[in-house]
Structure formats: C-alpha cells, structure tokens
C-alpha atoms as a PDB file:
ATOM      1  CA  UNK A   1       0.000   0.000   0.000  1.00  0.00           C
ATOM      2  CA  UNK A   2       2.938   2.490   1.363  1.00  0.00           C
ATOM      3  CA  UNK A   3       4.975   1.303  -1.938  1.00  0.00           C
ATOM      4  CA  UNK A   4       2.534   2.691  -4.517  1.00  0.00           C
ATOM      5  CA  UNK A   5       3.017   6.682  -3.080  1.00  0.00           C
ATOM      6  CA  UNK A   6       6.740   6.494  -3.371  1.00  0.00           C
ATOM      7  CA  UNK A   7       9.546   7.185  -0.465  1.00  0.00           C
ATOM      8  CA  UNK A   8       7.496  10.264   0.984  1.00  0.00           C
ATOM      9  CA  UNK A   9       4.401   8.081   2.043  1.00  0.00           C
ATOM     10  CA  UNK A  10       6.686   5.045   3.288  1.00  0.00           C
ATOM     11  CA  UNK A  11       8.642   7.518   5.493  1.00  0.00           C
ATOM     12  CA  UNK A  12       5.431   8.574   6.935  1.00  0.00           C
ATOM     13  CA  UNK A  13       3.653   5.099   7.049  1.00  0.00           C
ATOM     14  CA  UNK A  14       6.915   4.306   9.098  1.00  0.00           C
ATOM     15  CA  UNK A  15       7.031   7.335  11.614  1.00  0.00           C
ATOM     16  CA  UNK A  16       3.042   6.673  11.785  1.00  0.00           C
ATOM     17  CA  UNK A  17       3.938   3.048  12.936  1.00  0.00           C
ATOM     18  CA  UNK A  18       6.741   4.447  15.396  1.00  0.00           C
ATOM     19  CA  UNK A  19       3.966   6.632  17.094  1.00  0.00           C
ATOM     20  CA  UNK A  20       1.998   3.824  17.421  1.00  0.00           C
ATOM     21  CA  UNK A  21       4.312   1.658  19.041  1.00  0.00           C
ATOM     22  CA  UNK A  22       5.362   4.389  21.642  1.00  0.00           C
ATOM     23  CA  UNK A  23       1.976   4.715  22.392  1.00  0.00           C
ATOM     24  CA  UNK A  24       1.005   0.916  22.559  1.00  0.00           C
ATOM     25  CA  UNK A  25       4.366   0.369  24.513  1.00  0.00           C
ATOM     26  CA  UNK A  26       3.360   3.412  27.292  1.00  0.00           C
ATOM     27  CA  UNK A  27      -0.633   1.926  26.923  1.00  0.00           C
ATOM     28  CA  UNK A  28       0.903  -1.890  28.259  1.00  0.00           C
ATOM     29  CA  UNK A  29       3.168  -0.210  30.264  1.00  0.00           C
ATOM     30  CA  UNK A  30       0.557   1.374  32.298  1.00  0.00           C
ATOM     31  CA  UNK A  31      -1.453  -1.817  32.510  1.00  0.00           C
ATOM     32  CA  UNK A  32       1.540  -3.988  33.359  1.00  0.00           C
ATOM     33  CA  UNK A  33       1.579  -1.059  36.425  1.00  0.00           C
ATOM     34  CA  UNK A  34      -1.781  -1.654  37.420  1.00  0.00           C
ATOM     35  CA  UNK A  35      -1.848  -5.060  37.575  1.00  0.00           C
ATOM     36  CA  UNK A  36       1.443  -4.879  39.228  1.00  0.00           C
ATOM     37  CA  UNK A  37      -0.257  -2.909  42.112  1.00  0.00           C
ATOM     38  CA  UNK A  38      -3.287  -5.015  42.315  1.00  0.00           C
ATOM     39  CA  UNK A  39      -1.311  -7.772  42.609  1.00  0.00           C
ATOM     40  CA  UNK A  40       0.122  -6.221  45.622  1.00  0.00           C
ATOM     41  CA  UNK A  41      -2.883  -5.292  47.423  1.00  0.00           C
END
C-alpha cells in the first residue's frame, strides 16, 4: 500500500507506525503497572 506513493508516504507510514508503538508500549506499560499494584494489594 505504502509502496505505490513512493519514499514520501513510506517515510510517513513508518514514523506513523513508530507513534503507534510508543503509544502501545506506554498503553501496556501502564497496565503492566496496574496489575502490578493489584497484585500487591
């Protein structure tokens, strides 16, 4: 899909994707905190 638009779409396909894994990463990071603490309780 990212192919067919050339470099300029496939650089931003790819820095779209590295948002999204920040944000995923921070998302189960949080959750991996919460459980953490419920666990303790």
């Amino acid at each position: 899909m990212a192919s067919r638009c050339g470099v300029t779409c496939e650089d931003f396909s790819f820095v779209e994707m590295t948002n999204f894994a920040k944000i995923v990463s921070v998302i189960n990071t949080f959750k991996l905190l919460k459980s953490l603490t419920n666990i303790e309780r």
